[in-house]
Every structure is written in C-alpha cells, then in structure tokens.
Protein backbone atom coordinates (compact mmCIF):
# COMPACT_ATOMS: atom_id res chain seq x y z
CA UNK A 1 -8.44 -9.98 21.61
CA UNK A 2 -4.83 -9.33 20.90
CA UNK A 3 -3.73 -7.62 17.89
CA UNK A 4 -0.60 -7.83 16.49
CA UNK A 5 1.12 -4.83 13.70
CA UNK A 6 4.34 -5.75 11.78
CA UNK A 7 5.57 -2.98 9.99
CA UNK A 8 4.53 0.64 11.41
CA UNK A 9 5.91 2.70 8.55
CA UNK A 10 4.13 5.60 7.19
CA UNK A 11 0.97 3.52 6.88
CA UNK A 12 1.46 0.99 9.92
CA UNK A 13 1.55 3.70 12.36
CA UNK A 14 -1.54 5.62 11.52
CA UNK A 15 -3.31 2.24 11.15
CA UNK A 16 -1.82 0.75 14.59
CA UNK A 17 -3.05 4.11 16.14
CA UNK A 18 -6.86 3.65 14.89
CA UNK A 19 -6.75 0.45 16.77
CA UNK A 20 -5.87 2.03 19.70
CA UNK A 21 -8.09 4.57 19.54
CA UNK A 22 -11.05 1.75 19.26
CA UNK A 23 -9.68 0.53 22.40
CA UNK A 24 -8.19 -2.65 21.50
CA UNK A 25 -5.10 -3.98 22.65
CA UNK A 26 -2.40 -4.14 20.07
CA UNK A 27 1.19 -5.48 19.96
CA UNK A 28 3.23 -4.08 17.15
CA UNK A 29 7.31 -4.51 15.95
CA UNK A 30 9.06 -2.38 13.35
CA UNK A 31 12.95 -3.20 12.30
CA UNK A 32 13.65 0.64 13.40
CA UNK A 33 12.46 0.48 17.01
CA UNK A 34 11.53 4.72 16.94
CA UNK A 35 9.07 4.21 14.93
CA UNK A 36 7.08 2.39 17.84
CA UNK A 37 7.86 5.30 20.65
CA UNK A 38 4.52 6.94 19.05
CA UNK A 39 2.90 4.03 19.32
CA UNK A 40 3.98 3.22 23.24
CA UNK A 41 3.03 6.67 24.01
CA UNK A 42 -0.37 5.66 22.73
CA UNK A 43 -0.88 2.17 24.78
CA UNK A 44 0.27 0.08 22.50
CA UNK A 45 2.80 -2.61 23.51
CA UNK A 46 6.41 -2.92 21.72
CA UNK A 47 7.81 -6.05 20.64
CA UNK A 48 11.71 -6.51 20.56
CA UNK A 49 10.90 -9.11 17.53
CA UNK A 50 8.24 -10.70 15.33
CA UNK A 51 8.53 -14.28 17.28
CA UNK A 52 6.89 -12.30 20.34
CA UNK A 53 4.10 -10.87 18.10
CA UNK A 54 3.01 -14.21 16.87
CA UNK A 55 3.47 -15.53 20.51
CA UNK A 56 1.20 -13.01 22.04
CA UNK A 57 -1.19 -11.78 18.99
CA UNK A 58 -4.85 -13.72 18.22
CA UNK A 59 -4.23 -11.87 15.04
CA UNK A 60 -1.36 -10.14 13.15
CA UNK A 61 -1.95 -7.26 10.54
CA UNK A 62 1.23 -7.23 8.10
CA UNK A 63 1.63 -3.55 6.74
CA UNK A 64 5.26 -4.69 5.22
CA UNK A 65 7.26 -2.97 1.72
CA UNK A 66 7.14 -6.28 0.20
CA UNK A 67 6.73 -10.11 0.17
CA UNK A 68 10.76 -10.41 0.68
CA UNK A 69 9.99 -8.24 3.87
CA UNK A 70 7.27 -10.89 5.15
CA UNK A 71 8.96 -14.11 4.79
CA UNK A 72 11.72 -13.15 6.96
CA UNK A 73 9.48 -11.45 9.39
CA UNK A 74 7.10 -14.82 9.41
CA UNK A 75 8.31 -17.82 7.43
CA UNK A 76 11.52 -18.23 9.62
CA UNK A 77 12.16 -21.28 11.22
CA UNK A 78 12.05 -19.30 14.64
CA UNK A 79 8.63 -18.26 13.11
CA UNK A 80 6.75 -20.49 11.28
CA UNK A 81 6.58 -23.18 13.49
CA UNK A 82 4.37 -20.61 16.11
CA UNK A 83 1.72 -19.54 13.42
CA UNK A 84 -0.26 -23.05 14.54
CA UNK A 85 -3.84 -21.22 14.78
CA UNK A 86 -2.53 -17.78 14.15
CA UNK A 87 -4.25 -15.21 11.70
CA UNK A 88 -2.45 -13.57 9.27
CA UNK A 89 -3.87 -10.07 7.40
CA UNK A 90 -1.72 -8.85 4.86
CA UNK A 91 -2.49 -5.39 4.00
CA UNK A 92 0.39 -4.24 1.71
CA UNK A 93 0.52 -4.54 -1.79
CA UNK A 94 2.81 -7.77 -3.20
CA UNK A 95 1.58 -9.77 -6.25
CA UNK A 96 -1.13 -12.35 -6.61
CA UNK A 97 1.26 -15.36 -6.50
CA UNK A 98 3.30 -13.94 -3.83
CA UNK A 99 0.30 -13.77 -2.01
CA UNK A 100 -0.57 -17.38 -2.66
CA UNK A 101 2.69 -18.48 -1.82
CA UNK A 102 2.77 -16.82 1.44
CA UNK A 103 -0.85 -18.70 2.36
CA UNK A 104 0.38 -21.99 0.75
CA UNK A 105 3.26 -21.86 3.87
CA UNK A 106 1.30 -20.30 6.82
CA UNK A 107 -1.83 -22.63 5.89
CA UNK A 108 0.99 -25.54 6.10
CA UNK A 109 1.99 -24.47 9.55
CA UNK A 110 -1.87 -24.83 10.46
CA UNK A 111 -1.70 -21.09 10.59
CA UNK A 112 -4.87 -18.89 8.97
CA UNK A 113 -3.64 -16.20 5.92
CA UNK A 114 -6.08 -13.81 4.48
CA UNK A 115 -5.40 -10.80 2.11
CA UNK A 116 -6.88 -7.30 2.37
CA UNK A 117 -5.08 -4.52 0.22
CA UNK A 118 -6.11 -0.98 0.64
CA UNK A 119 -6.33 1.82 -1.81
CA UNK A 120 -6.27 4.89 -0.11
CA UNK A 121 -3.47 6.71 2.37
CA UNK A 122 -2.67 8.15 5.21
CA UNK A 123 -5.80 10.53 5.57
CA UNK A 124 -8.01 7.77 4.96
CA UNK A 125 -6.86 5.82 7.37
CA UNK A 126 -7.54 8.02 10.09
CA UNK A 127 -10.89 8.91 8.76
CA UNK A 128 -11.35 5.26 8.01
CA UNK A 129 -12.16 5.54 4.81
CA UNK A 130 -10.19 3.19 2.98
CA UNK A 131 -11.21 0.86 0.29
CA UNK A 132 -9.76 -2.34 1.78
CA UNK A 133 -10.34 -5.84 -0.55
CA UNK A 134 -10.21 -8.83 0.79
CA UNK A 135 -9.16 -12.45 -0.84
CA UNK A 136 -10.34 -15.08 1.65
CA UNK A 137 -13.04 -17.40 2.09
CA UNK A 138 -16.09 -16.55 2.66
CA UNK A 139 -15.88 -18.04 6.67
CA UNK A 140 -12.54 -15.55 7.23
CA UNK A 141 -13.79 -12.78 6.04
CA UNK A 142 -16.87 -12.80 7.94
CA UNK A 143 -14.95 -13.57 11.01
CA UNK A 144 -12.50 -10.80 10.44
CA UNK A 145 -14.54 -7.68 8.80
CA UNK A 146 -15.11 -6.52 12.60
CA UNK A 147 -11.52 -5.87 12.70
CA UNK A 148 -11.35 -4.41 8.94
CA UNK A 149 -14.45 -2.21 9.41
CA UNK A 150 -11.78 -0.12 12.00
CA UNK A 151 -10.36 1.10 8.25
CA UNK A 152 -13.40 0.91 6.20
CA UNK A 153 -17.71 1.61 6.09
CA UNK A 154 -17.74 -1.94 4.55
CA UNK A 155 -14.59 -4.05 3.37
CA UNK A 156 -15.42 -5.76 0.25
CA UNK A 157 -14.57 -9.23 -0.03
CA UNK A 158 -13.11 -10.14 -3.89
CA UNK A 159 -12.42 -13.81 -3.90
CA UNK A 160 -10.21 -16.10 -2.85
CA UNK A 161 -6.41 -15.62 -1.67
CA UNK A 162 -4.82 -13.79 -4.83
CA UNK A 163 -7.92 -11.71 -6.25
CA UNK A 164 -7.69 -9.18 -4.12
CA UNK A 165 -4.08 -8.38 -4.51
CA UNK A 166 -4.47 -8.45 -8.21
CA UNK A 167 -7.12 -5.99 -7.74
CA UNK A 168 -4.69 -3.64 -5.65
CA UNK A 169 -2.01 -3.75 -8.82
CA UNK A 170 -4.69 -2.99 -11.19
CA UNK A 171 -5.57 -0.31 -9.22
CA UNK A 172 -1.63 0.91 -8.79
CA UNK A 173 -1.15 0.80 -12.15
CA UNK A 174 -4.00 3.50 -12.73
CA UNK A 175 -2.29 5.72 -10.59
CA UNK A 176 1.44 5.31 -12.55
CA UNK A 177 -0.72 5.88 -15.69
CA UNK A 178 -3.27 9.25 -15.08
CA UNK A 179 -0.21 10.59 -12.70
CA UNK A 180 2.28 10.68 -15.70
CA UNK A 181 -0.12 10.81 -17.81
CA UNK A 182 -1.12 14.57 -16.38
CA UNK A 183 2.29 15.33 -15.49
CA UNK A 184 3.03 15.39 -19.03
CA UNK A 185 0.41 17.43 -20.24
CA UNK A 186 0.37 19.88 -17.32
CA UNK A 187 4.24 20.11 -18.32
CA UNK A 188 3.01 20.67 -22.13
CA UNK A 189 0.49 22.88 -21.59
CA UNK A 190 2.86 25.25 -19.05
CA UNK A 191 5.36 25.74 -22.08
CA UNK A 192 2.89 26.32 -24.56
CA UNK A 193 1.56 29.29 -22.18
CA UNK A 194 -1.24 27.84 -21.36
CA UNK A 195 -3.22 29.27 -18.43
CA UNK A 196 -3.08 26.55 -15.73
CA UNK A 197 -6.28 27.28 -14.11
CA UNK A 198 -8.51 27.83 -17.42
CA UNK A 199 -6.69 24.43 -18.58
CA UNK A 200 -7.92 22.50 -15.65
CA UNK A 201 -11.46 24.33 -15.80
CA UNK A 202 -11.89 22.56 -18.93
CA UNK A 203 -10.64 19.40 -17.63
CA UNK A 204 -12.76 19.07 -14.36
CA UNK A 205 -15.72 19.75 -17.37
CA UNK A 206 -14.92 16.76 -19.21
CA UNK A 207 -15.10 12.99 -19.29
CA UNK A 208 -11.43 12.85 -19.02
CA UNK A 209 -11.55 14.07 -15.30
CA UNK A 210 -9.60 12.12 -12.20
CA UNK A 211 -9.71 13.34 -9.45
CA UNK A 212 -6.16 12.52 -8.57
CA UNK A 213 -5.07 15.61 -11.16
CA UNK A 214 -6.53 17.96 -8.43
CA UNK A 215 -4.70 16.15 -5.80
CA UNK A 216 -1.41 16.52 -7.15
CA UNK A 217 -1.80 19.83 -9.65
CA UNK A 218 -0.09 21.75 -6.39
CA UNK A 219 2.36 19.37 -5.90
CA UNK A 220 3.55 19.70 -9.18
CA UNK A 221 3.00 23.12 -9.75
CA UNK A 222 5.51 23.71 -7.11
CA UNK A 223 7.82 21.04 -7.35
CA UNK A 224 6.90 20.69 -3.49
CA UNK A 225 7.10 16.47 -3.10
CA UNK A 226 7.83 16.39 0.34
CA UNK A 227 6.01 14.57 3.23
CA UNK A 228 4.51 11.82 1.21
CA UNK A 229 1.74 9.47 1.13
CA UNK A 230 2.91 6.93 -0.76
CA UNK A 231 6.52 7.29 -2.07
CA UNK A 232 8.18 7.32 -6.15
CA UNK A 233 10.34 3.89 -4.32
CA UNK A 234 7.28 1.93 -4.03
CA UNK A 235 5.73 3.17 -7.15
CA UNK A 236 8.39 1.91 -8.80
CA UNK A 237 8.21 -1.70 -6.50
CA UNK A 238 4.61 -1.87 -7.54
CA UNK A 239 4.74 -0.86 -11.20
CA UNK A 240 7.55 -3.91 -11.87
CA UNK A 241 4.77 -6.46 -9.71
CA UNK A 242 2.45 -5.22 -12.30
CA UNK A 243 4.82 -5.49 -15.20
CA UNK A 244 5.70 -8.79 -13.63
CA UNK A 245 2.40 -10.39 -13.56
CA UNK A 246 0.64 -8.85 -17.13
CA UNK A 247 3.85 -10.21 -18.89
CA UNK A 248 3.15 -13.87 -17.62
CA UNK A 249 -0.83 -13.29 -19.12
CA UNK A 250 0.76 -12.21 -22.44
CA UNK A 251 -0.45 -8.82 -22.14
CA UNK A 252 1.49 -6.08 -24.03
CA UNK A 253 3.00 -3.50 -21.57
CA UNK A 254 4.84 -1.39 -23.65
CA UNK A 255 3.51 1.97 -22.07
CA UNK A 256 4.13 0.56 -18.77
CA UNK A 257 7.87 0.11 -19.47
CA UNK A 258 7.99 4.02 -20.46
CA UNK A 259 6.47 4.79 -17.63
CA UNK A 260 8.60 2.86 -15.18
CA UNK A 261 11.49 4.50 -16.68
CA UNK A 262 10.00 7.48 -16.43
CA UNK A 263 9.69 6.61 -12.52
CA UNK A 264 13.45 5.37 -12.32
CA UNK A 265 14.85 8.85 -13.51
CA UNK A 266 12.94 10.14 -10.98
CA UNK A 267 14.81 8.23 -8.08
CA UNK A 268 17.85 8.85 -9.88
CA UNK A 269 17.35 12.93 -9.26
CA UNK A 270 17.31 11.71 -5.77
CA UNK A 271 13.31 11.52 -4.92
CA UNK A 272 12.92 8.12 -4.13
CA UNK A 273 11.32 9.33 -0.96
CA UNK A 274 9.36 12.02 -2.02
CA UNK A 275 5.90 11.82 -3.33
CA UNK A 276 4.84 9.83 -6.43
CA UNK A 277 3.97 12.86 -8.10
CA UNK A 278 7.80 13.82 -8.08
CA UNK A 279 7.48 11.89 -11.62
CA UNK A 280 6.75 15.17 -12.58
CA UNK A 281 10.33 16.47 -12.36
CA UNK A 282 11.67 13.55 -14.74
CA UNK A 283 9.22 14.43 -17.21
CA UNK A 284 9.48 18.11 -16.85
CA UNK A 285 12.87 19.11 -15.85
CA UNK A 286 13.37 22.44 -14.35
C-alpha cells in the first residue's frame, strides 16, 4: 500500500515521518516544496502536485490549515475526476458541515472520505499518542484503524462523517477557554504579589486543575512563545469554526467572542506564529 500526505506543515511532517518509520511507502506534496527535503531524506517520495498523489496513493491523509485549503488541493476539476476509488483521511480540524460537504463531493466522484481529527501535537505524534476520532462508517473505519493505530493505542470511532469534527471544536474550544482563562489569573495573581509557585501548589490541589496550566505556566512566565505546537493563527481559525457552528444551534457565545478578541490582539502584537499561549501577552501586557 501507497500512502499519500497533503500538507507536511508542522504536523504533516512529523506524521509523514511515523509512516516511514513503520516502513510504509508514502507519497507526500506541500505548496512550499522545502518542507518535503526532510521527508525525501527519509524515503519518502515528493510529488510536484496533488493530481500525482491521488494518481499514485491507495490512500491520502489530508493534514491541511483549512477546508478552503482542501478543495483546491482535491475538488479541482484536474482532481476530482481521479478520486474514483480513492480514500480520503482528513486529519485537520474544519467544521462539521465543511466536513460533510467535502464527503458529499468526493463520495460523488465514487471516491471514499472519512474524518479523523486529532487532539494532541507534535510530541504525540511521534510517541503516537494521539487521541485521533474518527466519523465514518462502521466498514471504513475498521478497514482503516491499521493505518490510524500508526498515531494512536486505539482510534476511537465517534459516528458518522461530521461527529468527529464537532468533537475536535469542542475540544479546541476548551483549550481557548482554560488557556485564557489561566493567563488571566496567572497575570492577576503576579500583580497582586502573589507567589507563583505556592499559587499553583494550591491549584494542582484542587478540582480546578488542567493540566494544560503546567504546560504553558513557563511559557508564560517568560513570555518565551517560540517554536510552537499549535500556533495563536489557527487558534483564532478554529475559535471562529466554533463560533460559527454554536451560533447556528442558538447557543449563546458571548465569552467566546471576548476571547477571540482577546486572541486577535494577540496577532496584532505580531504573534500569529508563536504559540497559543502568546494570548498571554494581550491579556497581560508587559
């Protein structure tokens, strides 16, 4: 089997790698051709476009910013027309009726689409130790977990096409929340004198612990937000899906909208490529 991996940025690469390190072969294409010399260095074989993926691939794993991002990669006329008994996996995070849109067309073409979202980064993908949720039917996601299990003990499967990816905003939304959230009150607590440390003693005691606060407590301590994970840009991309989505279900997102503006003064001080946690600085200016 063939793999195809559209999209190798700083979570396509480290998951095109763990393929090659099980062995398999694996075709990948990124718009900024460097970010395959890695790759090629490993064994993996570079495509000069996504029409030579889909030509060559029994299956192609889409690791892409956003759904705009996959319909010109796939659902071009050059494109479509190939995905005739071709697999899709879409592994980044776009909304639940993006995500049904996208099957809708690549079902059309006779193609397969599944979804499988991941929460986790860059260090659990090299441990493979993501969470990675699957919308499919049952039949595709047996077929496929093989494949999945490469990122995770045991892939869950949610439901059909949709679920999943509305269980990956859910789950992004959390992190906007408890990473303000404790951005504000570490910035409270640090200008009230607070000790830091005895602070988050009391914290990791009580039932209003998250692990993330740990995670990022350095980060934000020293304004350091460089070499990211996951960057503020796509915090922001994934917060306004969100937004998007709970709107249409008539839910009230008023602390949502704070926090997303919270987010955008944060790319306006220039760190929309620098860790999430740089909300910190928009919240607690220097």
């Amino acid at each position: 089997m063939k793999i195809g991996l559209i999209g190798t940025g700083l979570m396509g690469q480290p998951m095109a790698l763990k393929l090659l390190e099980a062995g398999l072969s694996v075709i990948v294409y990124n718009r900024t051709t460097s970010k395959l010399q890695p790759l090629q260095k490993a064994g993996a074989i570079a495509a000069n476009s996504p029409k030579t993926v889909v030509e060559e691939a029994d299956c192609i794993i889409l690791m892409l910013t956003d759904a705009n991002a996959i319909k010109e990669m796939l659902l071009a006329e050059n494109t479509l027309s190939l995905l005739k008994k071709c697999t899709i996996i879409q592994m980044g995070t776009i909304s639940p009726q993006e995500s049904t849109t996208i099957c809708n067309s690549i079902t059309a073409a006779e193609g397969e689409y599944l979804e499988a979202p991941v929460l986790g980064s860059i260090p659990q993908v090299k441990t493979g130790e993501l969470i990675v949720m699957v919308g499919s039917t049952e039949a595709q996601f047996s077929q496929w977990k093989p494949v999945l299990k490469h990122y995770s003990p045991e892939p869950m499967h949610i439901g059909a096409v949709g679920t999943a990816s509305a269980m990956k905003l859910a789950l992004n939304q959390l992190i906007a929340g408890l990473t303000s959230t404790f951005a504000l009150t570490l910035g409270f607590v640090q200008r009230q004198g607070v000790d830091v440390e005895q602070f988050m003693q009391v914290v990791r005691e009580s039932a209003l612990y998250a692990p993330t606060f740990d995670k990022k407590l350095s980060r934000m301590c020293d304004r350091n937000f460089a070499n990211p994970n996951f960057p503020t840009k796509h915090l922001l991309k994934d917060t306004d899906l969100f937004l998007t989505q709970a709107q249409e279900l008539g839910l009230v997102t008023d602390n949502l909208e704070g926090i997303k503006s919270i987010i955008e003064k944060a790319i306006a001080l220039g760190l929309a490529d620098a860790d999430y946690s740089a909300i910190y600085n928009a919240i607690n200016p220097e």
